[in-house]
Protein backbone atom coordinates (compact mmCIF):
# COMPACT_ATOMS: atom_id res chain seq x y z
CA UNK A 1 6.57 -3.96 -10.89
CA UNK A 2 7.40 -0.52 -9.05
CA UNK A 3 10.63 -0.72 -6.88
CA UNK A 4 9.26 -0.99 -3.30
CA UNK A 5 7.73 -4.28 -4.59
CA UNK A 6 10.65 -5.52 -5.43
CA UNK A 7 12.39 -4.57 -2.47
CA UNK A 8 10.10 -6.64 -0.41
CA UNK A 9 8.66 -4.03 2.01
CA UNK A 10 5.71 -3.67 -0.55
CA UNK A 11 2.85 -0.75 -1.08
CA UNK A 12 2.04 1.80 1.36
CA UNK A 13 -1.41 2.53 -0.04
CA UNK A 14 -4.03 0.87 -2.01
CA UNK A 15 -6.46 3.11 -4.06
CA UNK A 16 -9.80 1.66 -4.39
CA UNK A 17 -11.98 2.55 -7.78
CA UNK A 18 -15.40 1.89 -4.87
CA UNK A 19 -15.95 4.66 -2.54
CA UNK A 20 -16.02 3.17 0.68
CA UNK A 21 -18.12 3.67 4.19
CA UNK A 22 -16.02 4.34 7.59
CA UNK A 23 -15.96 1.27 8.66
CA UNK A 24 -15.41 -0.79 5.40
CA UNK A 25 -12.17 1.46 5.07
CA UNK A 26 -10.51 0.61 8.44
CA UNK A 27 -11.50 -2.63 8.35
CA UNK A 28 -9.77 -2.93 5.42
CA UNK A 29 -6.84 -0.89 6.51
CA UNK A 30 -6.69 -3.34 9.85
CA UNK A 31 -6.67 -6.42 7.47
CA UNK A 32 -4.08 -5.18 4.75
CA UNK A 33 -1.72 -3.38 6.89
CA UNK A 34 -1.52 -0.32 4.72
CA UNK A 35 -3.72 2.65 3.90
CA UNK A 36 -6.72 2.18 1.82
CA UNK A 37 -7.74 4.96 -0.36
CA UNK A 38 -11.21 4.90 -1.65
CA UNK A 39 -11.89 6.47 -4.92
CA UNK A 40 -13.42 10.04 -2.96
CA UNK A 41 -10.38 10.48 -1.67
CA UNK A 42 -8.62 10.10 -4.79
CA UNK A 43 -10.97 12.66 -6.56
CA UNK A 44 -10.26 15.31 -3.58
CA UNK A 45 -6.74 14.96 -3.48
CA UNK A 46 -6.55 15.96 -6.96
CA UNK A 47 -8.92 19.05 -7.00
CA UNK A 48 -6.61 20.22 -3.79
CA UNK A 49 -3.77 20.21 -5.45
CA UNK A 50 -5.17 21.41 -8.65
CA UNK A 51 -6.75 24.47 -6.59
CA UNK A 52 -5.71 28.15 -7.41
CA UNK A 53 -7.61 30.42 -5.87
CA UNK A 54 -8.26 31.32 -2.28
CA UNK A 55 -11.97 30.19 -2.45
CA UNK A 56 -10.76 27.02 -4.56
CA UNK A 57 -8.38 26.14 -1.81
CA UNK A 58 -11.28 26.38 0.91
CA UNK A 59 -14.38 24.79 -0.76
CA UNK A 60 -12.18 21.43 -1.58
CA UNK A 61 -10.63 22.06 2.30
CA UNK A 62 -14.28 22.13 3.79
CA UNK A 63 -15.32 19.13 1.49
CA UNK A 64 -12.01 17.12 2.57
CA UNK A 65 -13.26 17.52 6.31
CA UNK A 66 -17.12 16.61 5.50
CA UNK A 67 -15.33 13.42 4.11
CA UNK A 68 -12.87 13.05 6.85
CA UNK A 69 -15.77 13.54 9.78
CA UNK A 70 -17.61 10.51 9.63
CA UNK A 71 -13.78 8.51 9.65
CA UNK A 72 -13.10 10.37 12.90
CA UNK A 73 -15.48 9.62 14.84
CA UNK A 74 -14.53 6.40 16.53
CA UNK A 75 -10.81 7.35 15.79
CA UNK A 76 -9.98 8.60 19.45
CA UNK A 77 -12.51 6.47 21.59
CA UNK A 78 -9.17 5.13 23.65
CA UNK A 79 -8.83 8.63 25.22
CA UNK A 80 -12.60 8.31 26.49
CA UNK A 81 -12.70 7.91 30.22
CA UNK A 82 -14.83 4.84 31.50
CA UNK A 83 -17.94 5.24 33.26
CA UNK A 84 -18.52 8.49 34.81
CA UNK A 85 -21.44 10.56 35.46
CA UNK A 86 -22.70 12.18 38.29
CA UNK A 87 -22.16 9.93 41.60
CA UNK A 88 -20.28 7.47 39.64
CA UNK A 89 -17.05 6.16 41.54
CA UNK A 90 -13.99 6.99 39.58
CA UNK A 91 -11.16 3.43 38.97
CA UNK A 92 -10.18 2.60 42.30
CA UNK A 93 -12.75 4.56 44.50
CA UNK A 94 -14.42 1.90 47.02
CA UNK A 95 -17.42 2.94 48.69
CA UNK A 96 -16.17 4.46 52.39
């Protein structure tokens, strides 16, 4: 049993041996409380910090934001503005 356990406040992250879509992952996230790590993300992390060279560094840096892309894409949909278009009334416009 690792301390935090036994401390009560529990694990910060579960690793998953599956790899995961999008939506599986934040649904699984919302349910657990906690960050879910599928096993991709595992096998990244290691190759970045195992990385020497410039090029090293960049390839696993382009291939952590091919993975990361598909996990973004609904991330900011609160800062999308309702409606719109052209001749749409804005919140609170009545027709004169």
């Amino acid at each position: 049993m690792n301390r935090q356990t036994r401390e009560g406040s529990g694990p910060r992250r579960h690793h998953l041996r599956h790899e995961l879509t999008p939506s599986q992952q934040r649904n699984w996230e919302n349910l657990a409380g906690i960050t879910v790590i599928d096993r991709q993300e595992v096998i990244l992390d290691i190759f970045a910090r195992r990385a020497q060279t410039r090029e090293a560094r960049l390839q696993v840096e382009l291939a952590q934001l091919e993975y990361s892309l598909p996990r973004l894409t609904r991330a900011w949909g609160h800062l999308v503005r309702q409606g719109g278009g052209i001749g749409a009334r804005g919140e609170g416009e009545t027709p004169a």
